[in-house]
N, C-alpha and C. Protein backbone atom coordinates (compact mmCIF):
# COMPACT_ATOMS: atom_id res chain seq x y z
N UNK A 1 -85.50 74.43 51.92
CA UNK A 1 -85.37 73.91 50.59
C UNK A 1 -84.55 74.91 49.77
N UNK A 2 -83.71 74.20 48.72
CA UNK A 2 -82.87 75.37 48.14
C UNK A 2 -83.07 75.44 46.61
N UNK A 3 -82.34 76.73 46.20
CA UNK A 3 -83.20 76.36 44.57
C UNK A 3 -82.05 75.96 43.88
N UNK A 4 -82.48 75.22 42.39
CA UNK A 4 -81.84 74.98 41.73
C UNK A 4 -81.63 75.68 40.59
N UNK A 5 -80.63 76.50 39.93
CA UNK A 5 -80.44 77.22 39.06
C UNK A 5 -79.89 76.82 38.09
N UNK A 6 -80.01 76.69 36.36
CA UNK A 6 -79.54 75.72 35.61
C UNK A 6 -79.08 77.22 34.41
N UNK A 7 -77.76 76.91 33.56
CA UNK A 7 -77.26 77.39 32.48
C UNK A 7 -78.11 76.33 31.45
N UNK A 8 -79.61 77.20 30.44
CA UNK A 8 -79.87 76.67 29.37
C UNK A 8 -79.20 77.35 28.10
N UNK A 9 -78.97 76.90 27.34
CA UNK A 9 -79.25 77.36 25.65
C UNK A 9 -80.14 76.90 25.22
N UNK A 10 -80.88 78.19 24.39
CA UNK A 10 -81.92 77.95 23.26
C UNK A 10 -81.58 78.39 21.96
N UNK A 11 -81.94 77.33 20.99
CA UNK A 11 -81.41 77.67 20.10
C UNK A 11 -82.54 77.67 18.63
N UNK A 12 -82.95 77.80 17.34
CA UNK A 12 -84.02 77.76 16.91
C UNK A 12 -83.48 77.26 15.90
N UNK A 13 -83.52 76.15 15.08
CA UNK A 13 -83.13 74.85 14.20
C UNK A 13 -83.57 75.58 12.92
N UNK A 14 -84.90 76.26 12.75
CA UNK A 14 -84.71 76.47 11.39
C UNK A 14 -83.78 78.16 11.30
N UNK A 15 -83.07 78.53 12.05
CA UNK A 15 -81.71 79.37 11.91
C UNK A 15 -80.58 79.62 12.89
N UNK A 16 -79.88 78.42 12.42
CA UNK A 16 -78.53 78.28 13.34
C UNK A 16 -78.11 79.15 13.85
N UNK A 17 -77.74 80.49 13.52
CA UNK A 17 -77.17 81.38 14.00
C UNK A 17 -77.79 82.09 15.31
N UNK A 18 -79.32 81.97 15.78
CA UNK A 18 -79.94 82.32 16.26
C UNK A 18 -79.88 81.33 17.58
N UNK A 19 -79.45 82.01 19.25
CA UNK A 19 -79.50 81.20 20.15
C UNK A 19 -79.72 82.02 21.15
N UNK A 20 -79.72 81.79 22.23
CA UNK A 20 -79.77 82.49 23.75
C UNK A 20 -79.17 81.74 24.45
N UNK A 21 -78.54 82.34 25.38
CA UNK A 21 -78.04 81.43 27.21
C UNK A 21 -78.83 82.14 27.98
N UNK A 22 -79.47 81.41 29.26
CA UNK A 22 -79.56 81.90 30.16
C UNK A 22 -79.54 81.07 31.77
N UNK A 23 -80.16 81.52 32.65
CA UNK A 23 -80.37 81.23 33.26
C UNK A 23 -81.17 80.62 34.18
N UNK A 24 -82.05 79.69 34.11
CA UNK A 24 -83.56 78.80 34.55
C UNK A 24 -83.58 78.38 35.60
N UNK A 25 -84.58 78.70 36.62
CA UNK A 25 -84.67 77.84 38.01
C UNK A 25 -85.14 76.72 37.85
N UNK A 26 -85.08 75.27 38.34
CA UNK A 26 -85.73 74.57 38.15
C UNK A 26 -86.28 74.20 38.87
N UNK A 27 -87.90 73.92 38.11
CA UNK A 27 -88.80 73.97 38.96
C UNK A 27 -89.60 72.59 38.77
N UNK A 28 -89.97 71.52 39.77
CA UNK A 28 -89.97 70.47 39.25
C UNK A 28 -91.88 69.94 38.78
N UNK A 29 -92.34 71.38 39.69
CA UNK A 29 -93.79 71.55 40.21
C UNK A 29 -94.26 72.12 38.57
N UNK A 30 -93.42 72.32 37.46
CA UNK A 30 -93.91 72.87 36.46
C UNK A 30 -93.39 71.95 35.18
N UNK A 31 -94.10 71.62 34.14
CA UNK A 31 -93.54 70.71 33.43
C UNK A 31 -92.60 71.12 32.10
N UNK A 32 -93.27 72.45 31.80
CA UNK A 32 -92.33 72.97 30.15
C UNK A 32 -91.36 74.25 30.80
N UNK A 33 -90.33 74.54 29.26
CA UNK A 33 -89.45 75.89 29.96
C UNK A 33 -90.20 76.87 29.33
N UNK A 34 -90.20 77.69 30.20
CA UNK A 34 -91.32 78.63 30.42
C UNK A 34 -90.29 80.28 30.44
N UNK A 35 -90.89 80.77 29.21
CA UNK A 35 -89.56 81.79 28.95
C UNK A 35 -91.12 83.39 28.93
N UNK A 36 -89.40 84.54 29.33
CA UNK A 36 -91.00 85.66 28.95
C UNK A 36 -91.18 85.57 27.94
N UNK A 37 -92.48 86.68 27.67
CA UNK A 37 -92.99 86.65 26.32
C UNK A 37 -91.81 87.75 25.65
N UNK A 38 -91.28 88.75 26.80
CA UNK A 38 -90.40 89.57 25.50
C UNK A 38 -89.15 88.86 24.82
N UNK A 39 -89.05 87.40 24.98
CA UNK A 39 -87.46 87.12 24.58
C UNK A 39 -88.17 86.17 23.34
N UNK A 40 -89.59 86.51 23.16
CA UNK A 40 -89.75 85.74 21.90
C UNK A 40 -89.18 85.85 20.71
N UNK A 41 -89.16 87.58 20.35
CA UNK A 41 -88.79 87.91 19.13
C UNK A 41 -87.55 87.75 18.87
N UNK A 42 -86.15 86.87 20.20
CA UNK A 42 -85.34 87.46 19.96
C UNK A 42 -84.47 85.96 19.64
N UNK A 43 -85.66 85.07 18.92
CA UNK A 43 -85.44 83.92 18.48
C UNK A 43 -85.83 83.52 17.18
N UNK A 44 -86.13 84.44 16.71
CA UNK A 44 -86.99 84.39 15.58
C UNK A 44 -88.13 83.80 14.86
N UNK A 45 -88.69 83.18 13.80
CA UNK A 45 -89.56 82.76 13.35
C UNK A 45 -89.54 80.97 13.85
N UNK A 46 -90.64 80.64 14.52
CA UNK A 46 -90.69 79.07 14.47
C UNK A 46 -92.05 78.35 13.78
N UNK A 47 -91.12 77.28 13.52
CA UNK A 47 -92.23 76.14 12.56
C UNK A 47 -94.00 76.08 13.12
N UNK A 48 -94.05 76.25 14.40
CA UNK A 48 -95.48 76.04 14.75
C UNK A 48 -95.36 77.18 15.83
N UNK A 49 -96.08 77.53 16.19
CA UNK A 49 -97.08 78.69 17.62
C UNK A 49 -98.21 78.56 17.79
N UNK A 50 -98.73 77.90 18.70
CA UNK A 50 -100.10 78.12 19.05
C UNK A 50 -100.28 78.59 20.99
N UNK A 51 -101.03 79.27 20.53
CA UNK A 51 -101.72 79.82 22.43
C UNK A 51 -102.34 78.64 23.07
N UNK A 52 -101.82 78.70 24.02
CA UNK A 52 -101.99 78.06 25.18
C UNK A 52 -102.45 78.35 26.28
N UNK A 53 -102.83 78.13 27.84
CA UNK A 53 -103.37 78.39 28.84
C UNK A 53 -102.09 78.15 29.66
N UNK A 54 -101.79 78.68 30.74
CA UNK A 54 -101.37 78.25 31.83
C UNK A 54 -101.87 78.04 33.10
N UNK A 55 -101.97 77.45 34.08
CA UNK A 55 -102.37 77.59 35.05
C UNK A 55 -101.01 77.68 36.10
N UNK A 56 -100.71 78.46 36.75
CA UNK A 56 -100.19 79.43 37.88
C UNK A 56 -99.97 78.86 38.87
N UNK A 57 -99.48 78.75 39.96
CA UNK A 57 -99.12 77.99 41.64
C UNK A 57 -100.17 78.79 42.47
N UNK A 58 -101.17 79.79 41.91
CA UNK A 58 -101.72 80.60 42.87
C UNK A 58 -103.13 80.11 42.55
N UNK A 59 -103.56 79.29 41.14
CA UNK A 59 -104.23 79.06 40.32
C UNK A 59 -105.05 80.08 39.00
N UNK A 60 -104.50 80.84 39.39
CA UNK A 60 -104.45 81.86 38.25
C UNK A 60 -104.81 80.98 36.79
N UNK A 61 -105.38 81.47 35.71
CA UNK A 61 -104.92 81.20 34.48
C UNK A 61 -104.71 82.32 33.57
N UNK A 62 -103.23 82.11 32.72
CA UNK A 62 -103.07 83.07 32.08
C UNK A 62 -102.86 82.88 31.00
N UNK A 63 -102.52 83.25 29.54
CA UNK A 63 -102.81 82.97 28.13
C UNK A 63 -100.89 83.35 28.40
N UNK A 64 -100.31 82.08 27.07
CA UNK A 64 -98.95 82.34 26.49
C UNK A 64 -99.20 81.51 25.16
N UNK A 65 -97.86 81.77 24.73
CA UNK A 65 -97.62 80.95 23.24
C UNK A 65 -96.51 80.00 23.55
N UNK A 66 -96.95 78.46 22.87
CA UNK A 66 -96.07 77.32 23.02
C UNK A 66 -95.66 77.26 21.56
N UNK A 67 -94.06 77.67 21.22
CA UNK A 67 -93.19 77.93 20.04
C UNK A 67 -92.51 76.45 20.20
N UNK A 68 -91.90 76.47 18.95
CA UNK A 68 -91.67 75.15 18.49
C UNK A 68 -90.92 74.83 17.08
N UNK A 69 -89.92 73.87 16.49
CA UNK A 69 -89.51 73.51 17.97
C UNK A 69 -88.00 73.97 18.59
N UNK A 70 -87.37 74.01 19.18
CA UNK A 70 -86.67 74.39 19.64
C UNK A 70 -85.49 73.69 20.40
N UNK A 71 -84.07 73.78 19.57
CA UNK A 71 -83.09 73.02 20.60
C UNK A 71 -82.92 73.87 22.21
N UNK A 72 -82.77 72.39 23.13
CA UNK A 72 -82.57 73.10 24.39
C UNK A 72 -81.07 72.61 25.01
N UNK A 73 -80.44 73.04 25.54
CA UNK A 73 -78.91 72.29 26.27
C UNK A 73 -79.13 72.93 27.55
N UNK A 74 -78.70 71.58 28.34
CA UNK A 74 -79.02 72.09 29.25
C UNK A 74 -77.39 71.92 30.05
N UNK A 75 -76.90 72.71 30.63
CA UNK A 75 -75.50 72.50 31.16
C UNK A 75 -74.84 71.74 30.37
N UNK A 76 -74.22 70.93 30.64
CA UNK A 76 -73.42 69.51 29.66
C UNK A 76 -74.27 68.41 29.12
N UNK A 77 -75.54 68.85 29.51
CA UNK A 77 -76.32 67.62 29.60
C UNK A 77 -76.66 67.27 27.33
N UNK A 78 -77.07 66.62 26.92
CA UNK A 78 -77.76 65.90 25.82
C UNK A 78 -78.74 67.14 25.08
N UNK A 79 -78.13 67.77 24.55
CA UNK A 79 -79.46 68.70 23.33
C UNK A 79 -80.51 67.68 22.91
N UNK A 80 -81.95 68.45 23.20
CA UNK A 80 -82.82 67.90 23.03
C UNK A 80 -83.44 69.02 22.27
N UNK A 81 -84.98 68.76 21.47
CA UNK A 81 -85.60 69.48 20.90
C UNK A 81 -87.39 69.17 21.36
N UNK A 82 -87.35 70.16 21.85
CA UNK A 82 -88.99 70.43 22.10
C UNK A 82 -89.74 71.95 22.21
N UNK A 83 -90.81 72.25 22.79
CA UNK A 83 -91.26 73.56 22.66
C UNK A 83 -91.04 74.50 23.67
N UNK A 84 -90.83 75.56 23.20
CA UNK A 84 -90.85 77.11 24.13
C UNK A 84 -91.81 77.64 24.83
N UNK A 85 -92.51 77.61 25.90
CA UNK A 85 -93.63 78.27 26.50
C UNK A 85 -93.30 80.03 26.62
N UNK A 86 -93.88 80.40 26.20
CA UNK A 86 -93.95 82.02 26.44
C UNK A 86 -94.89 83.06 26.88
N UNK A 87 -95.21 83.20 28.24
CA UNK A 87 -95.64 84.32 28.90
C UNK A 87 -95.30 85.53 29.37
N UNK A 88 -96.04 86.42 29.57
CA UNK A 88 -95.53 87.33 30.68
C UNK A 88 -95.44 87.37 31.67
N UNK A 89 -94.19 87.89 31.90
CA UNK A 89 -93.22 87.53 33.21
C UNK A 89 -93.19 89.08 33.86
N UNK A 90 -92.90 89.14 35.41
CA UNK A 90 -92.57 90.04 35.20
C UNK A 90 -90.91 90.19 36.50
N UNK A 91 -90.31 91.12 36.53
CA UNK A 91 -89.24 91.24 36.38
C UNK A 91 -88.62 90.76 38.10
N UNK A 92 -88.12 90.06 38.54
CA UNK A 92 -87.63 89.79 39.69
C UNK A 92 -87.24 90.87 40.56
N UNK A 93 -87.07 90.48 42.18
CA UNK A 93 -86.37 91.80 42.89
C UNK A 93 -85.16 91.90 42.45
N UNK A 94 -83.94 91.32 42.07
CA UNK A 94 -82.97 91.28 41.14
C UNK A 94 -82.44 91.93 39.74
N UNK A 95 -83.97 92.17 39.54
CA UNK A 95 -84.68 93.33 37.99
C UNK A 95 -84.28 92.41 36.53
N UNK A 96 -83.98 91.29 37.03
CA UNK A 96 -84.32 89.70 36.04
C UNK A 96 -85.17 89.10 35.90
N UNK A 97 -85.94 88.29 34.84
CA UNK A 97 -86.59 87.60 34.74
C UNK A 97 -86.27 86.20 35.40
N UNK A 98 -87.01 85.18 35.64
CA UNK A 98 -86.89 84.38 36.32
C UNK A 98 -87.39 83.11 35.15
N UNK A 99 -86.87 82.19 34.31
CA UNK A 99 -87.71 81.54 32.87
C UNK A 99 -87.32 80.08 34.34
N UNK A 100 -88.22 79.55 33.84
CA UNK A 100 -88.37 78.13 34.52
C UNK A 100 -88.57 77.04 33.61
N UNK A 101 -87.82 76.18 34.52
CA UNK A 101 -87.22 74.53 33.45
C UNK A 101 -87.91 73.47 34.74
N UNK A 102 -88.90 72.85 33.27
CA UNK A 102 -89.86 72.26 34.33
C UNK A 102 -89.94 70.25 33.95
N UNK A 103 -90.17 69.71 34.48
CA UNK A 103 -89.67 68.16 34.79
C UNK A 103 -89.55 67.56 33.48
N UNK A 104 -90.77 67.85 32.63
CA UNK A 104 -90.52 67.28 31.16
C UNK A 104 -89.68 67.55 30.42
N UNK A 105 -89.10 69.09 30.81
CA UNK A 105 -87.53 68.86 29.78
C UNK A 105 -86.36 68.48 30.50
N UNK A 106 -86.82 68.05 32.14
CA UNK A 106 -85.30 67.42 32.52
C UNK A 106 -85.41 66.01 31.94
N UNK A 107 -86.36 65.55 31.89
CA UNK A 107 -86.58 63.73 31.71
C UNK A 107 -86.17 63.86 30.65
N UNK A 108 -86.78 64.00 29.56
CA UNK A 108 -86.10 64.40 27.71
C UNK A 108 -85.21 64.40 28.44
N UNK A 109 -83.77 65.42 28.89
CA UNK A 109 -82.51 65.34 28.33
C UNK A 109 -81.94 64.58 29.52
N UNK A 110 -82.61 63.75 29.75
CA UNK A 110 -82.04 62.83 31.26
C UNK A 110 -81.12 63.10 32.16
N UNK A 111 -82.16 64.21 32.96
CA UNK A 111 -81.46 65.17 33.90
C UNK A 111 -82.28 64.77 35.05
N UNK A 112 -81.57 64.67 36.37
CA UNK A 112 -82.51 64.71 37.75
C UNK A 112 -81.92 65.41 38.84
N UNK A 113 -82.90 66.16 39.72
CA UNK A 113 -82.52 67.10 40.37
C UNK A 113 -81.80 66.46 41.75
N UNK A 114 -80.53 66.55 42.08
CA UNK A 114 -80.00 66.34 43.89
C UNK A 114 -80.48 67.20 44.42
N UNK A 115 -81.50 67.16 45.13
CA UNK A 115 -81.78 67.94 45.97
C UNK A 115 -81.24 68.13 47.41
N UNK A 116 -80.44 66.90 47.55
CA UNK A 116 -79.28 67.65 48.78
C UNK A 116 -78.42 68.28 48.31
N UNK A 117 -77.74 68.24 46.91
CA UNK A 117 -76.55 69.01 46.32
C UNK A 117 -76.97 70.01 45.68
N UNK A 118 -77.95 70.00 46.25
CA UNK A 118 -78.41 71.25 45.25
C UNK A 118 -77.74 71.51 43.28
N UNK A 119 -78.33 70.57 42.62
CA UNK A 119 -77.68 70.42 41.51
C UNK A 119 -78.21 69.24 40.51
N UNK A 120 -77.86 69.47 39.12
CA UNK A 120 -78.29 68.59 38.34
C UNK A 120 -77.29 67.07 37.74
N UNK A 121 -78.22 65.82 38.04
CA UNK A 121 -77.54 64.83 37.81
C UNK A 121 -77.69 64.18 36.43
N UNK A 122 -77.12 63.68 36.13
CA UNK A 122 -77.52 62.87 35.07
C UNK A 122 -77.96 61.27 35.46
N UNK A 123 -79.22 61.06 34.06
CA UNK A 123 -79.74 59.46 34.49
C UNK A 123 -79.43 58.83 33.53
N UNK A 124 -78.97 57.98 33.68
CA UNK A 124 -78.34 56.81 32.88
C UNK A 124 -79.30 56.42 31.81
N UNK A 125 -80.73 55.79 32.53
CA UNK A 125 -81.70 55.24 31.51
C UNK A 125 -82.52 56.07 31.10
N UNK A 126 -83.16 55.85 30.10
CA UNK A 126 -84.22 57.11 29.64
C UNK A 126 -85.50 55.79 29.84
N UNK A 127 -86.65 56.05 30.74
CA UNK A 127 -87.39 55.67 31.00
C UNK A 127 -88.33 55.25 30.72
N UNK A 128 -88.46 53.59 30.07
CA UNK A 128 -89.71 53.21 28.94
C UNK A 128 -90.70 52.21 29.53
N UNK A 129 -91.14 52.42 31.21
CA UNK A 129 -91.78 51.18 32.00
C UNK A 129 -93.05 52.03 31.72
């Protein structure tokens, strides 16, 4: 199986000037983008924060903050606006963080994963059955 690696921007609506790029695996087993906790401050103040729980692939649970709200772009795809998950992360063998983009913000910006092309498609319909 191969991974999928996506170019996001984040950006924070109540101050334009304020954005990030990076880099997100996507992960389809996880539903929100899931950023560390140190790149919080470096978005500044948002409209809502409240703590949250996570639960882990190992089943772990660990405490983060779900920020809000937040424009997301994802490659070429449709800016959408929803919330920031923020935990601690810790640093890859690479000595990067690893933030993960998880199914609910591909559906919002009507994105689906090729998993033979290793790559992100776009979906035509946005899904109301």
């Amino acid at each position: 199986m191969g991974r999928v690696v996506a170019q996001v921007e984040l950006t924070n609506p109540m101050d334009a000037e304020i954005s990030i790029t990076f880099s997100a695996f996507v992960d389809t087993g996880a539903g929100a983008l899931v950023l560390p906790s140190s790149w919080k401050s470096r978005l500044g103040k948002f409209a809502n924060e409240e703590e949250v729980e996570f639960l882990l692939a190992n089943n772990d649970v660990m405490l983060g903050v779900a920020c809000g709200p937040v424009g997301i772009r994802i490659e070429g795809f449709r800016k959408i606006f929803n919330e920031a998950m923020f935990m601690d992360m810790e640093l890859g063998d690479n000595g990067e963080y690893q933030p993960l983009l998880g199914y609910v913000i591909l559906e919002q910006a009507q994105v689906a994963v090729d998993m033979l092309g290793h790559r992100l498609v776009p979906v035509k319909y946005i899904d109301c059955k």
